[in-house]
C-alpha atoms as a PDB file:
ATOM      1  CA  UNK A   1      32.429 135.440  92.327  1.00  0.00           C
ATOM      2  CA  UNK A   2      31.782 138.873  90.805  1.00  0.00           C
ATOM      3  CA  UNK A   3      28.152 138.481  91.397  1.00  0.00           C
ATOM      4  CA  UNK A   4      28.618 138.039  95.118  1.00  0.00           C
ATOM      5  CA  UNK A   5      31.516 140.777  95.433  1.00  0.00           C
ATOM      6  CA  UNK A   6      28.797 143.404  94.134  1.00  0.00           C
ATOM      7  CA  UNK A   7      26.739 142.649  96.862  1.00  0.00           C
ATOM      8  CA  UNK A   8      29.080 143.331  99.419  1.00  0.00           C
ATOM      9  CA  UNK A   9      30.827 146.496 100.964  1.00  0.00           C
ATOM     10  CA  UNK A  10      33.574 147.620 103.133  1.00  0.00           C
ATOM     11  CA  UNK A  11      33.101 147.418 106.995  1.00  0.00           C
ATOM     12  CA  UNK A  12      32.312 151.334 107.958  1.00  0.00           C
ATOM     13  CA  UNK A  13      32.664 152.410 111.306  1.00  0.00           C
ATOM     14  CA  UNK A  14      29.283 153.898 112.871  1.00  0.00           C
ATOM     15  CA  UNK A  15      31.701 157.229 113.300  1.00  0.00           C
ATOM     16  CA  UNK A  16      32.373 157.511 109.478  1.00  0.00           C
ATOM     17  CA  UNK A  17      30.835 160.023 107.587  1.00  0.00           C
ATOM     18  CA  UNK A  18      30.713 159.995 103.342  1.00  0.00           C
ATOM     19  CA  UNK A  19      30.030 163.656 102.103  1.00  0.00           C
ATOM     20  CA  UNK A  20      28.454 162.628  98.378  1.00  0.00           C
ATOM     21  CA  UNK A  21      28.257 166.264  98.106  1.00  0.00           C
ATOM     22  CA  UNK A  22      31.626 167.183  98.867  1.00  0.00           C
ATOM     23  CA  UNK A  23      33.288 164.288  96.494  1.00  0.00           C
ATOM     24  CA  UNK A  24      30.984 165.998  93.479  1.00  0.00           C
ATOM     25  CA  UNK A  25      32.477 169.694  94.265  1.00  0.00           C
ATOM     26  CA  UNK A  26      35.649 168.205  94.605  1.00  0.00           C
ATOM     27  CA  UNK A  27      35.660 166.977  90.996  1.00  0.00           C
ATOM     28  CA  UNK A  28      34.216 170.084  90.150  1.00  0.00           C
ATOM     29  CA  UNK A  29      36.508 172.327  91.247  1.00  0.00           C
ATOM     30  CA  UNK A  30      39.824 169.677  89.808  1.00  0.00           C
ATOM     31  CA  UNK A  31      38.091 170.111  85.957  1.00  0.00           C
ATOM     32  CA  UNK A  32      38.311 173.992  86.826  1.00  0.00           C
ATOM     33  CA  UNK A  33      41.480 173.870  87.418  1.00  0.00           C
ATOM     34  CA  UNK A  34      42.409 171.749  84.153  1.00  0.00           C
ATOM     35  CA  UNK A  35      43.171 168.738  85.896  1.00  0.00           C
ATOM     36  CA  UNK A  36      42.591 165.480  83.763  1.00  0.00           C
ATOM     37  CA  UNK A  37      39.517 163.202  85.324  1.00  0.00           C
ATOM     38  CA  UNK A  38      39.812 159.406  84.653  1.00  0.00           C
ATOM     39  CA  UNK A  39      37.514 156.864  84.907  1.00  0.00           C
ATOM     40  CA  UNK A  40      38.084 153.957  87.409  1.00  0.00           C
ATOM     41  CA  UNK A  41      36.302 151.770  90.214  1.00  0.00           C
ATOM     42  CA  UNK A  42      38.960 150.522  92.765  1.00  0.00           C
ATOM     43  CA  UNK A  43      37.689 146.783  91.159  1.00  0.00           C
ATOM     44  CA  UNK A  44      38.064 144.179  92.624  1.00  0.00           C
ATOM     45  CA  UNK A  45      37.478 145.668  95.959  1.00  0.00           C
ATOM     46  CA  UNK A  46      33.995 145.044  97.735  1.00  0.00           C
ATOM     47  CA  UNK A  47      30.992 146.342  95.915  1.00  0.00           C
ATOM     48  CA  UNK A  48      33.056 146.735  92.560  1.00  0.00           C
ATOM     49  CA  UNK A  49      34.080 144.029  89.758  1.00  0.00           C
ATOM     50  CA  UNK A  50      36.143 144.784  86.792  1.00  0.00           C
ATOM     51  CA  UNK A  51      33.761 145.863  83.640  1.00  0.00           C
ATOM     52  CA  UNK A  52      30.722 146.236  85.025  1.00  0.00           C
ATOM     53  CA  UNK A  53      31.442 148.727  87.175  1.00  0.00           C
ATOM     54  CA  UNK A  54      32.565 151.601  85.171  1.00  0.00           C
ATOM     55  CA  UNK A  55      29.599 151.963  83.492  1.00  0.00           C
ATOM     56  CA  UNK A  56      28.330 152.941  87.036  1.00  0.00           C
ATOM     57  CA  UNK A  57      31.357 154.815  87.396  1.00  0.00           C
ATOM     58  CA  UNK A  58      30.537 157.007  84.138  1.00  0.00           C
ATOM     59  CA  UNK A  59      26.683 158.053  85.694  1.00  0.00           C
ATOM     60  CA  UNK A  60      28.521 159.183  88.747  1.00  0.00           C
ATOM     61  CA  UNK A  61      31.129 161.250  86.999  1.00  0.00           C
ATOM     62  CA  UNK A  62      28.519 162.902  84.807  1.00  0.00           C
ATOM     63  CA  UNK A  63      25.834 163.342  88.305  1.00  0.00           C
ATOM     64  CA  UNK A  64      29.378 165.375  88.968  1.00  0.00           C
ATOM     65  CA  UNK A  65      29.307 168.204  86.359  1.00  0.00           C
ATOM     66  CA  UNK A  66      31.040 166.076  83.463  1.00  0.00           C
ATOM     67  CA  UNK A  67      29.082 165.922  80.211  1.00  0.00           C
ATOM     68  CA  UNK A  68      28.250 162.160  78.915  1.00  0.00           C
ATOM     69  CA  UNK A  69      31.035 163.000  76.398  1.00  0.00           C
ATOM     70  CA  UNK A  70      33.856 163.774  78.853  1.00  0.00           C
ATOM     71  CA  UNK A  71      32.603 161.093  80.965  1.00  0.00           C
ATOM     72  CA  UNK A  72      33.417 158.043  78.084  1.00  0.00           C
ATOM     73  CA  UNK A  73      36.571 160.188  77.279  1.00  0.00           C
ATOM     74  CA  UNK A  74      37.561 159.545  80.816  1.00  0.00           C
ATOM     75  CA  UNK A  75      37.312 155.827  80.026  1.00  0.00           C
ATOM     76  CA  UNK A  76      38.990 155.919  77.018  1.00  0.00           C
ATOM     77  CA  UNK A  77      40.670 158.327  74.734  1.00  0.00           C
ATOM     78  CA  UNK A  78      42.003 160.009  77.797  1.00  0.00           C
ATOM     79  CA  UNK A  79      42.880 157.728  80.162  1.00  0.00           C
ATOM     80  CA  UNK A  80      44.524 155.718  77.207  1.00  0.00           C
ATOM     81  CA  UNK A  81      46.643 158.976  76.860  1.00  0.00           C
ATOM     82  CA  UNK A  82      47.429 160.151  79.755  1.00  0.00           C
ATOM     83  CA  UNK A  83      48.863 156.552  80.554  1.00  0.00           C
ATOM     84  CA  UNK A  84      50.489 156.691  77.121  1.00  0.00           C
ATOM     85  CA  UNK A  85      48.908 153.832  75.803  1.00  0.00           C
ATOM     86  CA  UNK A  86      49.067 154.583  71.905  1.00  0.00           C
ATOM     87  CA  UNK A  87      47.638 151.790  70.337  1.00  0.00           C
ATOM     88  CA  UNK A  88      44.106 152.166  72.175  1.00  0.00           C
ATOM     89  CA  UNK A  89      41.471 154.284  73.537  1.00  0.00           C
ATOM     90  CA  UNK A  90      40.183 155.627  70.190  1.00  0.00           C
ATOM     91  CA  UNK A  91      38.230 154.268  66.943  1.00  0.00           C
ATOM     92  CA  UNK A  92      41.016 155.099  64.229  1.00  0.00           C
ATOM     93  CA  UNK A  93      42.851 152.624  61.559  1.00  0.00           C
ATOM     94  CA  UNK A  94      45.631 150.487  62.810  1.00  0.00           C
ATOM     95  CA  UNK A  95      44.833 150.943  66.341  1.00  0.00           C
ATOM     96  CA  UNK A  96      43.402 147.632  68.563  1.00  0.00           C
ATOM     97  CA  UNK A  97      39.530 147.072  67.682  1.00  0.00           C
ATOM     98  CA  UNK A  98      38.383 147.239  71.486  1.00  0.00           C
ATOM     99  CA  UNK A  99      35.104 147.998  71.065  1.00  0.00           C
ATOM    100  CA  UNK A 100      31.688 147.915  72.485  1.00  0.00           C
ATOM    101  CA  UNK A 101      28.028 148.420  70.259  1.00  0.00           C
ATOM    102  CA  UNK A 102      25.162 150.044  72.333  1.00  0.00           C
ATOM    103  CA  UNK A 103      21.833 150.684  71.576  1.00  0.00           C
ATOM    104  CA  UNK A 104      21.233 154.311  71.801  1.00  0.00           C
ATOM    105  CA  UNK A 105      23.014 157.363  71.971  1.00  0.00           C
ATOM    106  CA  UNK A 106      25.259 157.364  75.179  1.00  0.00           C
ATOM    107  CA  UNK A 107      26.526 160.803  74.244  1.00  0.00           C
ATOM    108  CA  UNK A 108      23.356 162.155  74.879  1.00  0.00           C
ATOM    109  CA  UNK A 109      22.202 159.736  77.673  1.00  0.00           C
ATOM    110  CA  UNK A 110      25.588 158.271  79.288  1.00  0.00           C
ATOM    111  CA  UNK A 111      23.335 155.263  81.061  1.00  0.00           C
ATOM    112  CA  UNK A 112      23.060 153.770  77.435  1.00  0.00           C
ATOM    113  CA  UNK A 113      26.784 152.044  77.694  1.00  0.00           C
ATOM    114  CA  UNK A 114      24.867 149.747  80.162  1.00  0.00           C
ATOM    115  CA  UNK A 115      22.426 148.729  76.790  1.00  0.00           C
ATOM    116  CA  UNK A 116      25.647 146.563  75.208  1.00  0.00           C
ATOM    117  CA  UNK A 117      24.662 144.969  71.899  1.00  0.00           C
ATOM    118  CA  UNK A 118      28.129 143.396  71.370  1.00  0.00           C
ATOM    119  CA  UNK A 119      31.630 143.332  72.353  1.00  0.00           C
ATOM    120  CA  UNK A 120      34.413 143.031  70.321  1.00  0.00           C
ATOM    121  CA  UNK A 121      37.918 142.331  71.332  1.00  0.00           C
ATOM    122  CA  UNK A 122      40.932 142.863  69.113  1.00  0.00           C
ATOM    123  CA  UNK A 123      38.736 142.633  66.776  1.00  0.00           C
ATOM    124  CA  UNK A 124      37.256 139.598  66.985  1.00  0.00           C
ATOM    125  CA  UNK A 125      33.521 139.535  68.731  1.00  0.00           C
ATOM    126  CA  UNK A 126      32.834 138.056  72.131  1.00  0.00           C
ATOM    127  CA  UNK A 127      30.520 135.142  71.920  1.00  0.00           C
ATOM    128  CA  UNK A 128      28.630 136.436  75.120  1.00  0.00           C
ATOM    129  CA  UNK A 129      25.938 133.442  74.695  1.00  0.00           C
ATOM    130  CA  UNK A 130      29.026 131.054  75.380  1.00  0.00           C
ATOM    131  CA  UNK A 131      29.818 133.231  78.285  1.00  0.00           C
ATOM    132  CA  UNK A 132      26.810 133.309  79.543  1.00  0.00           C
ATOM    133  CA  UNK A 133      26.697 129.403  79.586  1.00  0.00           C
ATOM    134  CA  UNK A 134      30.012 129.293  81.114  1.00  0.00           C
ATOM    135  CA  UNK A 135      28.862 131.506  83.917  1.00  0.00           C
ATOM    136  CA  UNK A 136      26.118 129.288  84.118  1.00  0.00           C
ATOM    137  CA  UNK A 137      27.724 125.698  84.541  1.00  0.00           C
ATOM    138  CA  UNK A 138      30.409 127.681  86.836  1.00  0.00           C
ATOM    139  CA  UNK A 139      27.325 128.189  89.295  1.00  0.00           C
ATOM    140  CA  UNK A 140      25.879 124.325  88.652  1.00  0.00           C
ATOM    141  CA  UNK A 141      29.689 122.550  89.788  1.00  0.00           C
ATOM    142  CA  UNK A 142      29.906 124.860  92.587  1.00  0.00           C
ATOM    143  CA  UNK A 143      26.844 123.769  94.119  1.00  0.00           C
ATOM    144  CA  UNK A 144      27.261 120.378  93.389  1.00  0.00           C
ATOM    145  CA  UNK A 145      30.932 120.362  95.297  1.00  0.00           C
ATOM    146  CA  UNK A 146      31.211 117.031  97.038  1.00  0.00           C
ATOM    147  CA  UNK A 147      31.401 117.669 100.834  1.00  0.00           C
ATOM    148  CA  UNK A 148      34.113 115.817 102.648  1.00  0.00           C
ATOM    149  CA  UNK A 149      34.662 113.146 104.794  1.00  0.00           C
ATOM    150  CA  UNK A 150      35.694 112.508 108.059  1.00  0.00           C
ATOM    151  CA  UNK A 151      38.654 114.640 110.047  1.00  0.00           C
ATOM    152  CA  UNK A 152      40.482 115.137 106.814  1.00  0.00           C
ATOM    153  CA  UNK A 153      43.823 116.074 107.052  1.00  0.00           C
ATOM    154  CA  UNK A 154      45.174 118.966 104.306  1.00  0.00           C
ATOM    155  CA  UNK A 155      48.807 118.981 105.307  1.00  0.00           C
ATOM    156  CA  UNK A 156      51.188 117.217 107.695  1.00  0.00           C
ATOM    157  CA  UNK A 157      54.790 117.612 105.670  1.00  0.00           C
ATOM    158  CA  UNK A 158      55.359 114.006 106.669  1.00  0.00           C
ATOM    159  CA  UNK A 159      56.507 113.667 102.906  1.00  0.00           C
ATOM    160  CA  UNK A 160      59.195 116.370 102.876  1.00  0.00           C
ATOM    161  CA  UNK A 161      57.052 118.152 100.398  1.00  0.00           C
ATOM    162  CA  UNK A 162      54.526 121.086 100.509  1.00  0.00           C
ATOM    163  CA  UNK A 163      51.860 118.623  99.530  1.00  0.00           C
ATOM    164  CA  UNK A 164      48.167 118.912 100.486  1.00  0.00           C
ATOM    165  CA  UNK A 165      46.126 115.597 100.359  1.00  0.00           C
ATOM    166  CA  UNK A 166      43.335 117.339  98.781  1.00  0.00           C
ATOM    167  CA  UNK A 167      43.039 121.054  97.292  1.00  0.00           C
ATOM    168  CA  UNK A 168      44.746 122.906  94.896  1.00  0.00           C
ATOM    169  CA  UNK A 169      48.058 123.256  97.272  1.00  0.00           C
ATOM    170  CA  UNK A 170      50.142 125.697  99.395  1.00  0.00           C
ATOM    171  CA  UNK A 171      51.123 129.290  97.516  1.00  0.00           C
ATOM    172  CA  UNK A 172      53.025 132.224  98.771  1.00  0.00           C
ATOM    173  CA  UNK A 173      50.728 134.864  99.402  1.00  0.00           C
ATOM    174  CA  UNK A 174      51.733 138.516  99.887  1.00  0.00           C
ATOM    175  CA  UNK A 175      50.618 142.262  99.433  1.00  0.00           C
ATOM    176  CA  UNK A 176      52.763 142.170  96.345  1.00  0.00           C
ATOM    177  CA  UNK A 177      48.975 141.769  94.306  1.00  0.00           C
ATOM    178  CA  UNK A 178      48.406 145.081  95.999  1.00  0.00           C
ATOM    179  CA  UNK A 179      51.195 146.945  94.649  1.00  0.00           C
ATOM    180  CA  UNK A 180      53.546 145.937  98.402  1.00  0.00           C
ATOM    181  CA  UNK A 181      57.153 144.622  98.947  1.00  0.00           C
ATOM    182  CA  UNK A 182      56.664 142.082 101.293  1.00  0.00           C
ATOM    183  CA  UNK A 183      58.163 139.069 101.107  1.00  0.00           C
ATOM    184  CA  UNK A 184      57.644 135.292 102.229  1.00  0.00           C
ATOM    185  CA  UNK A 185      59.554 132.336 101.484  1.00  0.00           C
ATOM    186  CA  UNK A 186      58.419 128.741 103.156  1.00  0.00           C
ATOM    187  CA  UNK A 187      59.982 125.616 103.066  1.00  0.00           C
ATOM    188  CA  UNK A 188      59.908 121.932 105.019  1.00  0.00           C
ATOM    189  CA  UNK A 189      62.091 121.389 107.680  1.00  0.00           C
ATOM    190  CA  UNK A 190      62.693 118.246 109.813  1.00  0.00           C
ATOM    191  CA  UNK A 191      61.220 118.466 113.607  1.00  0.00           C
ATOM    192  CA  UNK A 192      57.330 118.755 113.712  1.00  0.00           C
ATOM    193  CA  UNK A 193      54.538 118.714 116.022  1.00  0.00           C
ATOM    194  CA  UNK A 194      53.697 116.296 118.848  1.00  0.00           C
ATOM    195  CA  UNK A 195      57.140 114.068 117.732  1.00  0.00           C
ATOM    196  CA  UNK A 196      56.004 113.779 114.208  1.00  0.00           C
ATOM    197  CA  UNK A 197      59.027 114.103 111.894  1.00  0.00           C
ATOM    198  CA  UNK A 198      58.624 117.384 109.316  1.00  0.00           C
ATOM    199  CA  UNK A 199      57.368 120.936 109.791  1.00  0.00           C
ATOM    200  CA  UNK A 200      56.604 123.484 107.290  1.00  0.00           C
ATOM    201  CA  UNK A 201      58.901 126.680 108.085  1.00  0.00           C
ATOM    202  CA  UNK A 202      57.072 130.221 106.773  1.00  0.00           C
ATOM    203  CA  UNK A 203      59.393 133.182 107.111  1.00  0.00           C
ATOM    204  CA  UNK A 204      59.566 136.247 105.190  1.00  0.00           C
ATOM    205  CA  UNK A 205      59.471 140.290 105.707  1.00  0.00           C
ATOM    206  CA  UNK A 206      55.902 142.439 106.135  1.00  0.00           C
ATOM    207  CA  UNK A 207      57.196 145.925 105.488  1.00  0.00           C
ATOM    208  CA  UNK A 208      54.977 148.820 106.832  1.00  0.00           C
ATOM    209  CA  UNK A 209      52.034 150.445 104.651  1.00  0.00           C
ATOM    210  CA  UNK A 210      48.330 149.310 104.068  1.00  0.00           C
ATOM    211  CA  UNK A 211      47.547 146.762 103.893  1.00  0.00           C
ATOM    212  CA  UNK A 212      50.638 144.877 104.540  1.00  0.00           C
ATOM    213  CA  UNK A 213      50.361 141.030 104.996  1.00  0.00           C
ATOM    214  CA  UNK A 214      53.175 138.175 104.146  1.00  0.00           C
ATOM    215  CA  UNK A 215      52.431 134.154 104.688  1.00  0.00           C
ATOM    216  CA  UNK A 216      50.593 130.984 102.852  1.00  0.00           C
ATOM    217  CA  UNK A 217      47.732 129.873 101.877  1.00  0.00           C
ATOM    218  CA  UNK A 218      45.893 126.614 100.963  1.00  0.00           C
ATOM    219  CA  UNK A 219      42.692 126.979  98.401  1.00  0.00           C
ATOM    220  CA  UNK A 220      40.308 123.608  98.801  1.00  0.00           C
ATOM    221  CA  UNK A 221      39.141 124.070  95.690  1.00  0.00           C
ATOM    222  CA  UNK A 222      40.709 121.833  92.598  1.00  0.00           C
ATOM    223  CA  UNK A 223      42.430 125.565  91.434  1.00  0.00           C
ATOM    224  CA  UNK A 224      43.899 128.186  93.219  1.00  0.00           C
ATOM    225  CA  UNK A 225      40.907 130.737  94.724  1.00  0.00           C
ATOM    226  CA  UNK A 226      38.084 128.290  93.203  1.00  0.00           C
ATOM    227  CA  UNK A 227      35.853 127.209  95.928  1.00  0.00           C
ATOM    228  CA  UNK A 228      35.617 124.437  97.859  1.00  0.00           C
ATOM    229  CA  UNK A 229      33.115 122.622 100.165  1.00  0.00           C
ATOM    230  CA  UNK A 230      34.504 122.102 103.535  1.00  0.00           C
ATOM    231  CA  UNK A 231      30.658 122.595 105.373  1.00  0.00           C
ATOM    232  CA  UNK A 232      30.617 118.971 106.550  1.00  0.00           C
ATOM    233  CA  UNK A 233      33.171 120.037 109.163  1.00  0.00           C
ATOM    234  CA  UNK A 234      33.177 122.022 112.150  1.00  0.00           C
ATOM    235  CA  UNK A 235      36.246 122.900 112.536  1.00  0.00           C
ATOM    236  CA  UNK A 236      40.186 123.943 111.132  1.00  0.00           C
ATOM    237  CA  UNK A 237      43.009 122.788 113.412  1.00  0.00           C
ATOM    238  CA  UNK A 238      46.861 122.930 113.012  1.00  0.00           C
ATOM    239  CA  UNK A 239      50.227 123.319 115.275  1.00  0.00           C
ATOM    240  CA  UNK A 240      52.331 126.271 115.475  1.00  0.00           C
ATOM    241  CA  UNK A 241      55.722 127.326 117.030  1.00  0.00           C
ATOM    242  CA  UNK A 242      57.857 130.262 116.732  1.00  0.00           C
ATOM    243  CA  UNK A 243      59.573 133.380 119.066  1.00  0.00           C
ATOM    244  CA  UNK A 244      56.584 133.857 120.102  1.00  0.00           C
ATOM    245  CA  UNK A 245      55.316 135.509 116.973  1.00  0.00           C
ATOM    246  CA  UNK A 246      51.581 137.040 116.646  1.00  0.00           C
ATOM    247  CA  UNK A 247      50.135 135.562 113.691  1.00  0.00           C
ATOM    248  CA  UNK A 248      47.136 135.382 112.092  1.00  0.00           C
ATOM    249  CA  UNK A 249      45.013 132.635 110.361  1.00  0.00           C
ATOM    250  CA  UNK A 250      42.581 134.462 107.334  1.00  0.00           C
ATOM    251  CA  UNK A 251      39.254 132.067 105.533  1.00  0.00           C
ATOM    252  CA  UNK A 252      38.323 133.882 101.885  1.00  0.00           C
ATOM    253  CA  UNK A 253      34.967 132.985 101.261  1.00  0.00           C
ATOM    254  CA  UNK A 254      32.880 133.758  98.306  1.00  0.00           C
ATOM    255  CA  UNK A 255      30.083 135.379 100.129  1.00  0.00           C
ATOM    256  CA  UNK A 256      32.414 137.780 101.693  1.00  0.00           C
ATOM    257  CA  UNK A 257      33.607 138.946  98.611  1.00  0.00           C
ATOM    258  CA  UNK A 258      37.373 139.836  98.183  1.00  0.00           C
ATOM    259  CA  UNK A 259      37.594 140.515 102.087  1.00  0.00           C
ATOM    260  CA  UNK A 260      38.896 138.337 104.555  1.00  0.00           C
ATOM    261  CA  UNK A 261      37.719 137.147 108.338  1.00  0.00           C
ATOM    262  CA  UNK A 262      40.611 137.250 110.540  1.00  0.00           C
ATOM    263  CA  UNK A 263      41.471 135.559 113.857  1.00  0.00           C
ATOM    264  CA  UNK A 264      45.123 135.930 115.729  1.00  0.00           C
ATOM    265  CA  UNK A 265      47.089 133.220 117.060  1.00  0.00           C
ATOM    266  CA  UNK A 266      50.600 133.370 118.579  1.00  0.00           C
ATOM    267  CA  UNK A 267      53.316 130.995 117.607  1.00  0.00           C
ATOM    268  CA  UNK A 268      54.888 130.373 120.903  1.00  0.00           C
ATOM    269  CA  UNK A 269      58.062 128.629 121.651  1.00  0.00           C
ATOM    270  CA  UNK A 270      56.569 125.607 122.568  1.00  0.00           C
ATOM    271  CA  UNK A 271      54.593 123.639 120.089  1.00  0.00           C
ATOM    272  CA  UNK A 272      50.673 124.242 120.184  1.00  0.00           C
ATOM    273  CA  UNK A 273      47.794 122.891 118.688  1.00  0.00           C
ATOM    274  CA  UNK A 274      45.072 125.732 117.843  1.00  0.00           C
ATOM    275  CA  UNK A 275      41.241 124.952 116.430  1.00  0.00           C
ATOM    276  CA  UNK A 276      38.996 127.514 115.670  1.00  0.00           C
ATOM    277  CA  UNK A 277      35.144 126.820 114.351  1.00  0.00           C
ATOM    278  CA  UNK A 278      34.919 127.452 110.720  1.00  0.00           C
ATOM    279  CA  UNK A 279      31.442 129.228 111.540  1.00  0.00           C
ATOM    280  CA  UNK A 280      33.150 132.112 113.852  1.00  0.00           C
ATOM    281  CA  UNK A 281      35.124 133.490 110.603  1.00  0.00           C
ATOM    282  CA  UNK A 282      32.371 136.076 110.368  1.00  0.00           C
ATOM    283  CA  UNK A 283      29.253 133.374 109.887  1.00  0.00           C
ATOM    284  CA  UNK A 284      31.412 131.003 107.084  1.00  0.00           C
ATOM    285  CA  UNK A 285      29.054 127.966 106.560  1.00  0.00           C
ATOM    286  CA  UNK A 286      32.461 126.421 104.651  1.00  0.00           C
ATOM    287  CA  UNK A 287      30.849 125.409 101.375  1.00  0.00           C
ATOM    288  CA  UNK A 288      32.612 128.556  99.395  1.00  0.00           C
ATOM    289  CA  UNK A 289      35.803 128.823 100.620  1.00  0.00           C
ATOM    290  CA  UNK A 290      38.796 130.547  98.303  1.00  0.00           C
ATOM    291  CA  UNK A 291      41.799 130.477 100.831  1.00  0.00           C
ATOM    292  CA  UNK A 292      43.285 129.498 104.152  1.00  0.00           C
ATOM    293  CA  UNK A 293      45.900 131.901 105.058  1.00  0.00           C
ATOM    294  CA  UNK A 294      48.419 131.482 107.594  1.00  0.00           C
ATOM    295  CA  UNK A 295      50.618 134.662 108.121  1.00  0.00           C
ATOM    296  CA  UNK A 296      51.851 137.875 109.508  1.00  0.00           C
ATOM    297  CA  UNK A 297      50.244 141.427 108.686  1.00  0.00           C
ATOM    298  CA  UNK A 298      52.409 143.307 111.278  1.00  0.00           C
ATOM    299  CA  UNK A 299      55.305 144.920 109.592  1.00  0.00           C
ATOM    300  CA  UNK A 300      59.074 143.444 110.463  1.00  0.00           C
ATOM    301  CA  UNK A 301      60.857 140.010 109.664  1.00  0.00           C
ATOM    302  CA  UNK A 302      59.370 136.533 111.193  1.00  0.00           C
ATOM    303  CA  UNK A 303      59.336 133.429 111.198  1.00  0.00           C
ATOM    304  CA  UNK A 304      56.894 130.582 112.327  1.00  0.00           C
ATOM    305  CA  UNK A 305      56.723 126.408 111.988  1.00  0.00           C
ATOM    306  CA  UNK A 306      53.191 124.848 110.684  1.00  0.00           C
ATOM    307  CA  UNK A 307      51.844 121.473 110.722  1.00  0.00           C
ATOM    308  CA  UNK A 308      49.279 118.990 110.946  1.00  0.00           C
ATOM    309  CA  UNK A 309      46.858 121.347 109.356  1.00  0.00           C
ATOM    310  CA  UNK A 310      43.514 119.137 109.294  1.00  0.00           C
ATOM    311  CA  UNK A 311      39.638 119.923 109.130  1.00  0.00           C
ATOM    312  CA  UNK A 312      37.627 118.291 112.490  1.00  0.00           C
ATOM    313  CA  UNK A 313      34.156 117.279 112.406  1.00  0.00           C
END
């Protein structure tokens, strides 16, 4: 997953303009003025992963005007301090044993962090080979997913339940992760689609900022954002009702990184079955797919009934 997230990037509008130039004066002119610089990547956003991207973080703060020294201050002693985070952030007795071995001198050449010998953590060394093999068999059983059958059917409440017949299940999903107050609650009622007997009601509150999203989602894969091979079908269709409520159905997909394909639907008062191809969620061939979110991202309360989500050859 972090692999492909490095390789991706945020859509850009062919109107935007980066100014590299004016980012690096910027800094300058904030270390003039005695203001603190800390080290930090926006991870896991597109083109970034946690770890591995500060080191390419630290090259860019020193191409800035910071010395290699300030630079791996600004990843440690110093952000540890200015977040008031005592017990880290420095090499001193009774103080956590965080630390990383490099070969080389990476106050003198700051691309030497990227040269790790070994990592220890509280102390206690990271068996990287281990890792390594991990990382390893994680790629193996994700290639080897099964594919599924025919029309398979995820959810259709008929249990009373928020059971799935396959998949890891249905979880609320809001921009709470991202630091929002949204809110979602969901629950099955009686009445469903096309006189079946049970509905799953999704209600909740998407307050205004950015981004602001509120609703459900079911991961295919055995855990929750795992991947899972759905490529053997076409199609994702399901029945929705509601005050006529604009909606939106989201796929995750490993080879879109953290970022989402979108594509409205309205939940009218009348029940109505939708389908959309699984290839038009920006090219998804279905064999990596994290989530299938059904939701709101347009701020105010709502509420909406779901059912007889299934995958269609």
């Amino acid at each position: 997953e972090n692999l492909a997230n490095l390789a991706k990037t945020f859509p850009v509008s062919p109107s935007s303009k980066n100014d590299w130039g004016l980012l690096k004066t910027n800094i300058q002119r904030l270390m003039k003025a005695g203001v603190p610089i800390l080290a930090g990547t926006d991870a896991p956003n597109p083109g970034t992963i946690h770890g591995a991207s500060l080191h390419h973080e630290l090259r860019l703060l020193v191409e800035s005007g910071l010395t290699p020294t300030q630079a791996l201050a600004a990843a440690t002693g110093l952000a540890a301090r200015s977040f008031q985070l005592k017990d880290r952030g420095r090499i001193n007795v009774g103080l956590r044993a965080d630390l990383i071995l490099v070969e080389g001198d990476p106050t003198e050449d700051i691309s030497r962090t990227g040269n790790i010998v070994g990592v220890w953590k509280g102390g206690k060394r990271v068996d990287r080979d281990s890792t390594r093999k991990m990382i390893a068999a994680s790629k193996a059983s994700a290639a080897q997913q099964p594919k599924a059958e025919e029309n398979r059917m995820i959810s259709n409440f008929e249990s009373g339940k928020r059971e799935t017949e396959f998949g890891a299940g249905w979880t609320p999903s809001t921009d709470a992760m991202m630091g929002g107050n949204s809110s979602v609650q969901s629950k099955v009622i009686d009445g469903g689609a096309d006189g079946s007997g049970k509905a799953l009601q999704v209600s909740g509150k998407t307050r205004p900022q950015q981004p602001a999203f509120s609703g459900v989602m079911f991961s295919p894969g055995k855990v929750q954002m795992q991947p899972g091979n759905i490529s053997s079908h076409r199609s994702i269709s399901f029945w929705a009702k509601g005050d006529d409520e604009d909606c939106e159905i989201m796929f995750f997909f490993q080879k879109r990184g953290f970022m989402p394909s979108t594509k409205p639907f309205k939940a009218t008062k009348q029940w109505k079955k939708y389908t959309f191809e699984i290839k038009d969620f920006d090219g998804c061939d279905g064999s990596d797919v994290t989530g299938i979110w059904f939701g709101k991202t347009q701020s105010g309360e709502y509420q909406f009934l779901l059912d007889q989500v299934q995958l269609e050859k």
